[in-house]
PDB file of N, CA and C in Angstrom:
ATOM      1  N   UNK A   1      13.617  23.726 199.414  1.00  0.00           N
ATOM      2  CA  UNK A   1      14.728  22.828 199.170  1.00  0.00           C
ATOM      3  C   UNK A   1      15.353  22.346 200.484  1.00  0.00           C
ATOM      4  N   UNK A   2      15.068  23.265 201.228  1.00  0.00           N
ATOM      5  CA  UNK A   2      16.086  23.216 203.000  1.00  0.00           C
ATOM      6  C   UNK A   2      15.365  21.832 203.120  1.00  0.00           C
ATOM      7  N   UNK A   3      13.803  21.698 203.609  1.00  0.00           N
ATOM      8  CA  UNK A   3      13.341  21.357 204.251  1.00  0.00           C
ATOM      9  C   UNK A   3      13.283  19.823 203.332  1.00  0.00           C
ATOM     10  N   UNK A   4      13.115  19.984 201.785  1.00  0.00           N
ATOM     11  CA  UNK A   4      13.634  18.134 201.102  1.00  0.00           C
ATOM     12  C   UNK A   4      14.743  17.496 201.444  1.00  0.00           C
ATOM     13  N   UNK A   5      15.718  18.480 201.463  1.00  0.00           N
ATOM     14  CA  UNK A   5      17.423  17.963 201.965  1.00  0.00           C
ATOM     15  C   UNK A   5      16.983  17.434 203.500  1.00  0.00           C
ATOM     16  N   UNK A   6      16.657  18.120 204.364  1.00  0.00           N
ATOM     17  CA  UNK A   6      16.550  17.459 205.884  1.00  0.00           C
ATOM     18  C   UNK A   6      15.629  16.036 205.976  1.00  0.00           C
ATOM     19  N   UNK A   7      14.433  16.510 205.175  1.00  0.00           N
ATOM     20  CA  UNK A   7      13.641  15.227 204.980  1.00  0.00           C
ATOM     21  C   UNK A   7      14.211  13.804 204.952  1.00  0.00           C
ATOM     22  N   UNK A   8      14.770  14.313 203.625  1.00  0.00           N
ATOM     23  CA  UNK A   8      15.655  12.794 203.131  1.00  0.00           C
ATOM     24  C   UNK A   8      17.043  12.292 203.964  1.00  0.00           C
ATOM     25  N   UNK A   9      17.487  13.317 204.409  1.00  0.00           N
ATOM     26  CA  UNK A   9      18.569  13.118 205.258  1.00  0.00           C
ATOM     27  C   UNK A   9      18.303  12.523 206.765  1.00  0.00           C
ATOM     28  N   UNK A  10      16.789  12.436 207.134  1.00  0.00           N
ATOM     29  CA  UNK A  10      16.680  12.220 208.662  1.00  0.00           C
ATOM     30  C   UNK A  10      15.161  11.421 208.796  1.00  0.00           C
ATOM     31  N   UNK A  11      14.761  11.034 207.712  1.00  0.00           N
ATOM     32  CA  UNK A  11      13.159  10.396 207.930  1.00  0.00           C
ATOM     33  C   UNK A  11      13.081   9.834 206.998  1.00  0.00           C
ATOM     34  N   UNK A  12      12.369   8.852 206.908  1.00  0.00           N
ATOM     35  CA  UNK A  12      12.932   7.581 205.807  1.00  0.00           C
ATOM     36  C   UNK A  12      11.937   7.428 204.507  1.00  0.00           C
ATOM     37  N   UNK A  13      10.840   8.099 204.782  1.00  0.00           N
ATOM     38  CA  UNK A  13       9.808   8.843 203.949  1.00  0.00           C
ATOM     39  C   UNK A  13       9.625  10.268 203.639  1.00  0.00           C
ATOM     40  N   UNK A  14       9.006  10.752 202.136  1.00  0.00           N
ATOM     41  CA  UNK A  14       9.278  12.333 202.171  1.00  0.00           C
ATOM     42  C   UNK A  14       7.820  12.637 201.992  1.00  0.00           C
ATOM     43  N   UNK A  15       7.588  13.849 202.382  1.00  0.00           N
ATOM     44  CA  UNK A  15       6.171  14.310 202.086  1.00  0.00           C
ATOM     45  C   UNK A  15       6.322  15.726 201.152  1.00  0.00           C
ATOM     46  N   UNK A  16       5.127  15.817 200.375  1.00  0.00           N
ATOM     47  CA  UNK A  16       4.873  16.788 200.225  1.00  0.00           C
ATOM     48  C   UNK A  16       4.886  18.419 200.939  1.00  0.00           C
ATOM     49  N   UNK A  17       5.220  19.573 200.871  1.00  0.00           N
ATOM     50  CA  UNK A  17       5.059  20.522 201.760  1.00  0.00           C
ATOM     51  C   UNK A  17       4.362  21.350 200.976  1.00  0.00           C
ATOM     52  N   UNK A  18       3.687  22.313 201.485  1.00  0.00           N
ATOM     53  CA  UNK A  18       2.522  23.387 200.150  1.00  0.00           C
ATOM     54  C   UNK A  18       2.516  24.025 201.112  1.00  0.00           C
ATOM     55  N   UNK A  19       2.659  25.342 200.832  1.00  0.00           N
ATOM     56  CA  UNK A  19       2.561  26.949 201.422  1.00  0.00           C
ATOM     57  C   UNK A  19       2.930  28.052 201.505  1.00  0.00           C
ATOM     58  N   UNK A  20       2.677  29.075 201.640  1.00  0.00           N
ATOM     59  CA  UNK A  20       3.694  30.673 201.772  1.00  0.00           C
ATOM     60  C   UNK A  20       4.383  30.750 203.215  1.00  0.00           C
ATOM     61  N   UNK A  21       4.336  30.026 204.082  1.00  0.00           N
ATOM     62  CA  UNK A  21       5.282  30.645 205.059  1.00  0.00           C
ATOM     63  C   UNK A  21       6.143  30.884 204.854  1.00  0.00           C
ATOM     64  N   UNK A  22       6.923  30.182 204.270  1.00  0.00           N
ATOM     65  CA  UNK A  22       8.128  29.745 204.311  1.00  0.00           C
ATOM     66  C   UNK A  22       8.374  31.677 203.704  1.00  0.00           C
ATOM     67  N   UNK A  23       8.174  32.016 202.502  1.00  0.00           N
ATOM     68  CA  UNK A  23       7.967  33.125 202.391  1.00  0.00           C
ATOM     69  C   UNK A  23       7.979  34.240 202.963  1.00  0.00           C
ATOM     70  N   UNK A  24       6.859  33.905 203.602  1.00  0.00           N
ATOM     71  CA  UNK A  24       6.520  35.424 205.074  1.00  0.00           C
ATOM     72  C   UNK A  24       7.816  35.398 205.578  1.00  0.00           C
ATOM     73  N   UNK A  25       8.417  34.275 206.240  1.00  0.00           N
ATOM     74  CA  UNK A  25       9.632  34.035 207.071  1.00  0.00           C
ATOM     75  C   UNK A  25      10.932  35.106 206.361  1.00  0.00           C
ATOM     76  N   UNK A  26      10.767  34.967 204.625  1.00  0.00           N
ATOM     77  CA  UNK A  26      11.903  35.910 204.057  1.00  0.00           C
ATOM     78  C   UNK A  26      11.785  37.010 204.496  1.00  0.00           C
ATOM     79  N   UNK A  27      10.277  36.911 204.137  1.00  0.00           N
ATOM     80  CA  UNK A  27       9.788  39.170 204.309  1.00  0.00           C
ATOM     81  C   UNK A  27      10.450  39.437 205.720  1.00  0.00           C
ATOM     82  N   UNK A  28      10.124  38.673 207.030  1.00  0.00           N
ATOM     83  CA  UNK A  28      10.612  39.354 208.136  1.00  0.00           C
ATOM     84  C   UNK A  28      11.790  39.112 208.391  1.00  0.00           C
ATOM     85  N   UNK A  29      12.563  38.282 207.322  1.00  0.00           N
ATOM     86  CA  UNK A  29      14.081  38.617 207.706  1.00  0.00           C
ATOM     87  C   UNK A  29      14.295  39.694 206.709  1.00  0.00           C
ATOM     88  N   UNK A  30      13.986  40.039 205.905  1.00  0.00           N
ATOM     89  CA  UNK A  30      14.261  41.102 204.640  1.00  0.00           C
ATOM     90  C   UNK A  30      13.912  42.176 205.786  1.00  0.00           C
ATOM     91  N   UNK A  31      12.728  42.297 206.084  1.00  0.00           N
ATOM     92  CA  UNK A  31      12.560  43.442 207.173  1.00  0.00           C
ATOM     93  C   UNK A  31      13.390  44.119 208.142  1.00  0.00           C
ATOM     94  N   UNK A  32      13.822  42.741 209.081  1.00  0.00           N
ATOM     95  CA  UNK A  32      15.125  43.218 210.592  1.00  0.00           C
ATOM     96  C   UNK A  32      15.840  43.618 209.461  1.00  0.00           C
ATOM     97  N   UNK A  33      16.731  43.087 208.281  1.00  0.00           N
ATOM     98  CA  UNK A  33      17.406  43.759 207.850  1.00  0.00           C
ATOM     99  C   UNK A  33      17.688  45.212 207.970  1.00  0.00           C
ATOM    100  N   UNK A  34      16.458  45.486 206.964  1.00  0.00           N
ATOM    101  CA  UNK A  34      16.218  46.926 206.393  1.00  0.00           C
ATOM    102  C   UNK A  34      16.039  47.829 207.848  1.00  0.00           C
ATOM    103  N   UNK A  35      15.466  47.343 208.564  1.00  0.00           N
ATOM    104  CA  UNK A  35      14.686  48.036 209.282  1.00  0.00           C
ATOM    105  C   UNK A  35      14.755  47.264 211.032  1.00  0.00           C
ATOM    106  N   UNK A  36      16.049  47.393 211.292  1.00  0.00           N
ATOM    107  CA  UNK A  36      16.740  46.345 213.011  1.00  0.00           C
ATOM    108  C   UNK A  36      16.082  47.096 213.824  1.00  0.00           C
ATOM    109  N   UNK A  37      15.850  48.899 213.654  1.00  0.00           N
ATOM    110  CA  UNK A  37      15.255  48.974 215.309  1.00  0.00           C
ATOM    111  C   UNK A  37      14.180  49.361 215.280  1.00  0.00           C
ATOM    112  N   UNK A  38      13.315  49.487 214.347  1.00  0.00           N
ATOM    113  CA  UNK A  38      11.980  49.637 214.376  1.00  0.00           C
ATOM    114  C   UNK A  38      11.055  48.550 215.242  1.00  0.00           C
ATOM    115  N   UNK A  39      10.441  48.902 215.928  1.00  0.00           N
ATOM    116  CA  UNK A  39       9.742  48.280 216.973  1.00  0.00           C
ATOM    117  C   UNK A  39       8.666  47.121 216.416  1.00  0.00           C
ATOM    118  N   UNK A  40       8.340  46.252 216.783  1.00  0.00           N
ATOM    119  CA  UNK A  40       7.343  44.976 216.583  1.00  0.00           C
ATOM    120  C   UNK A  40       6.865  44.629 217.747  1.00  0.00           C
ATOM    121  N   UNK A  41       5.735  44.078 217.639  1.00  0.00           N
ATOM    122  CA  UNK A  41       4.661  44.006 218.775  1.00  0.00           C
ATOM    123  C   UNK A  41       4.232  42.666 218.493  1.00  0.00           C
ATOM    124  N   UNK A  42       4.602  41.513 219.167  1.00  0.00           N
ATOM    125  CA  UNK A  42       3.866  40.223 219.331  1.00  0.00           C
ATOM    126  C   UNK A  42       2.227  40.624 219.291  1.00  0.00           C
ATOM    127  N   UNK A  43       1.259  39.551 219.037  1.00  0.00           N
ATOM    128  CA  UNK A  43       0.145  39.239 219.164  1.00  0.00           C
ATOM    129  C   UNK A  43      -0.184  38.613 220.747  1.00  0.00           C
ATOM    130  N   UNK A  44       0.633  38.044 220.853  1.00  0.00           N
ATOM    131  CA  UNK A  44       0.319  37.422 222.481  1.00  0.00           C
ATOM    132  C   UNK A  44       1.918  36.635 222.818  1.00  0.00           C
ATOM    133  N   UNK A  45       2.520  37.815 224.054  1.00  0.00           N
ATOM    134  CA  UNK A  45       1.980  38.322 225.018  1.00  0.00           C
ATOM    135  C   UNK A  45       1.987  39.839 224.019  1.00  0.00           C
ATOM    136  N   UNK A  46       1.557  41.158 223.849  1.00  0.00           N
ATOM    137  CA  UNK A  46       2.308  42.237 223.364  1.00  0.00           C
ATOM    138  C   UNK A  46       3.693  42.740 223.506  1.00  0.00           C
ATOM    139  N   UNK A  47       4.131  42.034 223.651  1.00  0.00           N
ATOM    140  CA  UNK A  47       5.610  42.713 224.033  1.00  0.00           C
ATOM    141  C   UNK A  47       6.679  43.370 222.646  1.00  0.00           C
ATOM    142  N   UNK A  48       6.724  44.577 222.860  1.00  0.00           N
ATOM    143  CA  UNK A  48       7.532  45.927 222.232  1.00  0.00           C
ATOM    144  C   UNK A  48       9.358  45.081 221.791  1.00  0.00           C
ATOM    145  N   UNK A  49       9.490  44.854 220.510  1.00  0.00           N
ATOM    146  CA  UNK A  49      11.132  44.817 220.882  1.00  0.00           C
ATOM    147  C   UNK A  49      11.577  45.157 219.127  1.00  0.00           C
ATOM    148  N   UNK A  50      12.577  45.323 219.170  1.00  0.00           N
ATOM    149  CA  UNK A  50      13.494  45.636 217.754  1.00  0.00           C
ATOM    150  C   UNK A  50      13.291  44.654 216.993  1.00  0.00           C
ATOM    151  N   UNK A  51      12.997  44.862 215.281  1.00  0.00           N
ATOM    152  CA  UNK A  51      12.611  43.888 214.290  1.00  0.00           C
ATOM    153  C   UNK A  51      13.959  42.888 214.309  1.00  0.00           C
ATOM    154  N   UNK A  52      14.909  43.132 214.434  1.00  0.00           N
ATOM    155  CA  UNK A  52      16.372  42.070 214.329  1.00  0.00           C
ATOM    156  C   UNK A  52      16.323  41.370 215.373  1.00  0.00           C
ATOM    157  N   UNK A  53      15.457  41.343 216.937  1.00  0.00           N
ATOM    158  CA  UNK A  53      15.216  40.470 218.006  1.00  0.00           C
ATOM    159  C   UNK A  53      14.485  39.608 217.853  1.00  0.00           C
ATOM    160  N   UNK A  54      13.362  40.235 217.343  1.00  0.00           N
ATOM    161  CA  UNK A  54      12.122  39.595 216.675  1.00  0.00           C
ATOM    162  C   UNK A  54      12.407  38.014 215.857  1.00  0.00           C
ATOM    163  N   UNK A  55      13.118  38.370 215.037  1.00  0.00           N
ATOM    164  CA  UNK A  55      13.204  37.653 213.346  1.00  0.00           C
ATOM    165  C   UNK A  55      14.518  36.608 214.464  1.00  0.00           C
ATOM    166  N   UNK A  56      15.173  37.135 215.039  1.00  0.00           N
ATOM    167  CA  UNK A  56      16.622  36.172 215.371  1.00  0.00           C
ATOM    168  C   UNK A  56      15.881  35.015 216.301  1.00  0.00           C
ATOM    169  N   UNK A  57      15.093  36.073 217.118  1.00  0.00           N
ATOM    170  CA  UNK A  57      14.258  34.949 218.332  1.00  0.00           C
ATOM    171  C   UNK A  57      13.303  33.671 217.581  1.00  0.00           C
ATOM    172  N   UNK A  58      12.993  34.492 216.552  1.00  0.00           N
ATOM    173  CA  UNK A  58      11.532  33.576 215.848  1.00  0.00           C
ATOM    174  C   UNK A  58      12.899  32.353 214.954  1.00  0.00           C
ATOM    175  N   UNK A  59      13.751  32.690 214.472  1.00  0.00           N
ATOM    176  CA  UNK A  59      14.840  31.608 213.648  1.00  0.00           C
ATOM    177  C   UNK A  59      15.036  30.552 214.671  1.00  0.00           C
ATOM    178  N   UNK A  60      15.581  30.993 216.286  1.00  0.00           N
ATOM    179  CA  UNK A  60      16.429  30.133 216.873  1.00  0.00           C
ATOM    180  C   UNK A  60      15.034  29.086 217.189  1.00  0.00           C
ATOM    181  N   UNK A  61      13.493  29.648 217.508  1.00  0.00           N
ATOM    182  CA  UNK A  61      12.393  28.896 217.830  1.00  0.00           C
ATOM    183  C   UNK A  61      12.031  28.004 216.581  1.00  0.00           C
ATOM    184  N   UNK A  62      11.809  28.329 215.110  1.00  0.00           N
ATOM    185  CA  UNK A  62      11.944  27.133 214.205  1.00  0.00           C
ATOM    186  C   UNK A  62      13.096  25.970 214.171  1.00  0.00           C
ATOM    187  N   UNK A  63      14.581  26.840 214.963  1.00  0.00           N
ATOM    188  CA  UNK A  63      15.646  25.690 214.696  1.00  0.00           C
ATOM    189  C   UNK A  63      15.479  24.757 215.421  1.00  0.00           C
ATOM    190  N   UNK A  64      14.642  25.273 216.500  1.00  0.00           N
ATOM    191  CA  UNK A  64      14.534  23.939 218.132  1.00  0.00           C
ATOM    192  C   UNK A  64      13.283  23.307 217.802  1.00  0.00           C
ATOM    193  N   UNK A  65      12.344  23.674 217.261  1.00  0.00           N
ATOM    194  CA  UNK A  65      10.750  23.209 216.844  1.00  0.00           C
ATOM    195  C   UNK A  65      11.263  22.171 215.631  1.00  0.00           C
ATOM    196  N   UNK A  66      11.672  22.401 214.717  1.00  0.00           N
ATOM    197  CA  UNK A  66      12.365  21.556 213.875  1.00  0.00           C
ATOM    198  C   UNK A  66      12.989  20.305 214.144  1.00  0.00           C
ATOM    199  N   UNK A  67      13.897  20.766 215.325  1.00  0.00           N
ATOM    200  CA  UNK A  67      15.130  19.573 215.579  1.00  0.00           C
ATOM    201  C   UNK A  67      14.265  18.545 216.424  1.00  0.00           C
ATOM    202  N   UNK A  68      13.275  19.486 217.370  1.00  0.00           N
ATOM    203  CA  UNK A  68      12.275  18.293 218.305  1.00  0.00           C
ATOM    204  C   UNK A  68      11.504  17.204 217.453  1.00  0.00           C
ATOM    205  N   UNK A  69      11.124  18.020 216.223  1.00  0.00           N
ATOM    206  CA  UNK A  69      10.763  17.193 215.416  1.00  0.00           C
ATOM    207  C   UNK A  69       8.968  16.116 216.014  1.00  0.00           C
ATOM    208  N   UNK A  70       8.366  17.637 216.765  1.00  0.00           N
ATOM    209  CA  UNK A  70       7.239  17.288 217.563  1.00  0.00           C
ATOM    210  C   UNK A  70       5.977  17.546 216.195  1.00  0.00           C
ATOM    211  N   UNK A  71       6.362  18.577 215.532  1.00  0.00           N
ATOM    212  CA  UNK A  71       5.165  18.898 214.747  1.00  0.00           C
ATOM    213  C   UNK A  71       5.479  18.346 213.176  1.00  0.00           C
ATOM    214  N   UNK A  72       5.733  17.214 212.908  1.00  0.00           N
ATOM    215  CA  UNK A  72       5.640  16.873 211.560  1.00  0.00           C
ATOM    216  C   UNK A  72       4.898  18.005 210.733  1.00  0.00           C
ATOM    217  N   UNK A  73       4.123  17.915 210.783  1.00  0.00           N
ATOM    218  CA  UNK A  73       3.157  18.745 209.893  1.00  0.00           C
ATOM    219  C   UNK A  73       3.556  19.882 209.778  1.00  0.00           C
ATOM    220  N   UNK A  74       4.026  20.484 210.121  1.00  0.00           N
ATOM    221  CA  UNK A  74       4.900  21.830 209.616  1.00  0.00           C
ATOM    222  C   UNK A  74       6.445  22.141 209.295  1.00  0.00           C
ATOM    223  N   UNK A  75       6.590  22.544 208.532  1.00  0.00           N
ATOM    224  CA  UNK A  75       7.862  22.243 207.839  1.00  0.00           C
ATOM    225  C   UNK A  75       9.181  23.542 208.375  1.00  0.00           C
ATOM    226  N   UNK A  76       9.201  23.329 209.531  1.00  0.00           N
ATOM    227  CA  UNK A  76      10.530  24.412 209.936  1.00  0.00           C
ATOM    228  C   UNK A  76      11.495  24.589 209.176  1.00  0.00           C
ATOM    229  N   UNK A  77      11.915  24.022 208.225  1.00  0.00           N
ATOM    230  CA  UNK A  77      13.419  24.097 207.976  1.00  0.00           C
ATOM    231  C   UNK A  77      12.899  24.895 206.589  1.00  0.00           C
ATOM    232  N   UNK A  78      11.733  24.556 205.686  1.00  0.00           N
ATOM    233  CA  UNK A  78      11.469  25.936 205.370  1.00  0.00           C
ATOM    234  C   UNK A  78      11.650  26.945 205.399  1.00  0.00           C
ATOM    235  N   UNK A  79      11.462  27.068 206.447  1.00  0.00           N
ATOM    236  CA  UNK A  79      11.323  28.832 207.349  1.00  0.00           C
ATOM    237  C   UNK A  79      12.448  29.138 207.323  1.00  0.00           C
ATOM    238  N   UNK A  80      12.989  27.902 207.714  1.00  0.00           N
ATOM    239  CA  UNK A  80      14.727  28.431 207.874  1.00  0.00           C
ATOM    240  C   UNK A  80      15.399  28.802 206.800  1.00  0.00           C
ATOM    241  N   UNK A  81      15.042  27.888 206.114  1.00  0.00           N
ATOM    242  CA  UNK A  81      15.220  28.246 204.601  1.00  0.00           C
ATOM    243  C   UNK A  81      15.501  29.215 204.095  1.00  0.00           C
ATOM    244  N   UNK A  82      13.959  29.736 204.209  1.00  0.00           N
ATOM    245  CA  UNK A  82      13.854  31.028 203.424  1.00  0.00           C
ATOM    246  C   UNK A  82      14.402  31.970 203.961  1.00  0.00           C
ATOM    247  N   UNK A  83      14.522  31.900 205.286  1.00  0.00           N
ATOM    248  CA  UNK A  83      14.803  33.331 206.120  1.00  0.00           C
ATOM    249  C   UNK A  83      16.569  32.895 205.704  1.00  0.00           C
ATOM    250  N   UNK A  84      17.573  32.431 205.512  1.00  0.00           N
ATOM    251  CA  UNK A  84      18.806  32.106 205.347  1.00  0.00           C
ATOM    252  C   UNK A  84      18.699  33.040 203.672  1.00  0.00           C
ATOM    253  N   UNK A  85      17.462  32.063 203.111  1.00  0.00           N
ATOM    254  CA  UNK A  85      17.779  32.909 201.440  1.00  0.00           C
ATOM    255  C   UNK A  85      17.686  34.212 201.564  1.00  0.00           C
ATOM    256  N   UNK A  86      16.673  34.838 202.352  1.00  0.00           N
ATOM    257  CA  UNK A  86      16.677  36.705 202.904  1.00  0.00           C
ATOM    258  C   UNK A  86      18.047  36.631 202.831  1.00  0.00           C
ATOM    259  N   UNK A  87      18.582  36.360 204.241  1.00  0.00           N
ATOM    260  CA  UNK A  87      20.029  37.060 204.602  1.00  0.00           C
ATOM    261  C   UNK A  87      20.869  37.069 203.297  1.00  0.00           C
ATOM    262  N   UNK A  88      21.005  36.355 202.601  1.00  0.00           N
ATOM    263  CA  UNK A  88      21.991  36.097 201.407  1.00  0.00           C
ATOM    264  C   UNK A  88      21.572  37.123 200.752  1.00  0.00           C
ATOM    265  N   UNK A  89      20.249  36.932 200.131  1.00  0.00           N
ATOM    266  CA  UNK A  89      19.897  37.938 199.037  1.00  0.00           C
ATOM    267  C   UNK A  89      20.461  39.541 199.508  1.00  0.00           C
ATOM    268  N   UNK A  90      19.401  39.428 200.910  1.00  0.00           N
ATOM    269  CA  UNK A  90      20.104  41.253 200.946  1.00  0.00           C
ATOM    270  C   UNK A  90      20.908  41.509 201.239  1.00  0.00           C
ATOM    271  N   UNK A  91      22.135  40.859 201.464  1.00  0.00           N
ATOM    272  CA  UNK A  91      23.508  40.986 202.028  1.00  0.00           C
ATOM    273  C   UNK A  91      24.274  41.177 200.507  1.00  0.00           C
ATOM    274  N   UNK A  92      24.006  40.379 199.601  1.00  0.00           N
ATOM    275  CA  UNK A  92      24.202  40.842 198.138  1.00  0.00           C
ATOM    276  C   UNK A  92      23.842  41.843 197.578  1.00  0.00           C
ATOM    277  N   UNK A  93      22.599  42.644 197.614  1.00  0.00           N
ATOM    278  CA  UNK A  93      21.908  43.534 197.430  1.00  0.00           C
ATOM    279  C   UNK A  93      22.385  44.591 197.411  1.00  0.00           C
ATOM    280  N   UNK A  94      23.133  44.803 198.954  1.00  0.00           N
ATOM    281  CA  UNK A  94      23.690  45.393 199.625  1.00  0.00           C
ATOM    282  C   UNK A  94      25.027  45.459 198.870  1.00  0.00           C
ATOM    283  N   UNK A  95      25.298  44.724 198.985  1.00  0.00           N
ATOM    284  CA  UNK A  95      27.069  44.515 198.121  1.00  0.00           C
ATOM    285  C   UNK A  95      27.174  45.118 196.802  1.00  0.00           C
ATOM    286  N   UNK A  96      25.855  45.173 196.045  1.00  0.00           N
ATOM    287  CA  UNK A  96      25.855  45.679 194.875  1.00  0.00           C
ATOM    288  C   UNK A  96      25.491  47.122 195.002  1.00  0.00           C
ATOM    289  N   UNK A  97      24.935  47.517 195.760  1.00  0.00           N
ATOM    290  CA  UNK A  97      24.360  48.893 196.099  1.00  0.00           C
ATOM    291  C   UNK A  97      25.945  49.705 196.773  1.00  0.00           C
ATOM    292  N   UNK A  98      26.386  49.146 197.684  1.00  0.00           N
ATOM    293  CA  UNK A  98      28.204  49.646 197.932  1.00  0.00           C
ATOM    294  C   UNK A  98      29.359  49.711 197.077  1.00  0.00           C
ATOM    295  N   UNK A  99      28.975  48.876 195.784  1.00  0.00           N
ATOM    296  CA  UNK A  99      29.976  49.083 194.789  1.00  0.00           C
ATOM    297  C   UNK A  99      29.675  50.031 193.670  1.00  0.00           C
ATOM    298  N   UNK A 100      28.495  50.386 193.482  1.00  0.00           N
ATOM    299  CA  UNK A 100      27.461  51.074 192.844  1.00  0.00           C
ATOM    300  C   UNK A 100      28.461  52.129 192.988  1.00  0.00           C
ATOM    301  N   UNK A 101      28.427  52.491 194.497  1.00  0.00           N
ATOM    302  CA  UNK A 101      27.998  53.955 195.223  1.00  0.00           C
ATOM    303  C   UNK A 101      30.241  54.238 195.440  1.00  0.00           C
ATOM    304  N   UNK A 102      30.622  53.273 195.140  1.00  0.00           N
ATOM    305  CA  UNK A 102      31.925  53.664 195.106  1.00  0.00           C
ATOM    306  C   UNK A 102      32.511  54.314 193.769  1.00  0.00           C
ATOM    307  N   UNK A 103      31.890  53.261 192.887  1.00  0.00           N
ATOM    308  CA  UNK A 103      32.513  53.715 191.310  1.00  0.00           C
ATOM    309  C   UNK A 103      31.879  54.925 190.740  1.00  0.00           C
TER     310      UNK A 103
END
């Protein structure tokens, strides 16, 4: 939905988008969530850092890849998307699991 709203709001034609990233993008924000200092390992270069560095670094790189607006063909705001719907969901999750645990 992120990525139809920006479409129409900034390009005067809309395309189709088809895929799971956008997806994956939830899982690894659902992940830093759950799990901020557990370690992650890039593919290239390897570099060691906390899943909540990871997921924040990889958001702010779709928000600038997006805004450059160099790769049509891939749909950043997707990503953003989804990883925004993570934060909500488990921040609710959460909210329900703390009221649970009070009453």
């Amino acid at each position: 939905m992120v990525q139809l709203l920006v479409s129409l709001a900034h390009v005067s034609d809309t395309y189709p988008t088809l895929g799971a990233s956008a997806g994956v993008f939830g899982v690894l924000v659902a992940y830093a969530l759950f799990f901020p200092q557990r370690q992650v390992v890039l593919l290239f270069p390897p570099v060691p850092m906390p899943a909540w560095l990871f997921a924040t670094i990889y958001a702010l790189l779709e928000l600038l890849l997006g805004m450059s607006g160099n790769e049509p063909d891939v749909a950043h705001f997707a990503h953003l998307g989804d990883m925004v719907g993570a934060l909500v969901l488990v921040l609710h999750w959460a909210r329900i699991v703390r009221q649970h645990k009070i009453d």
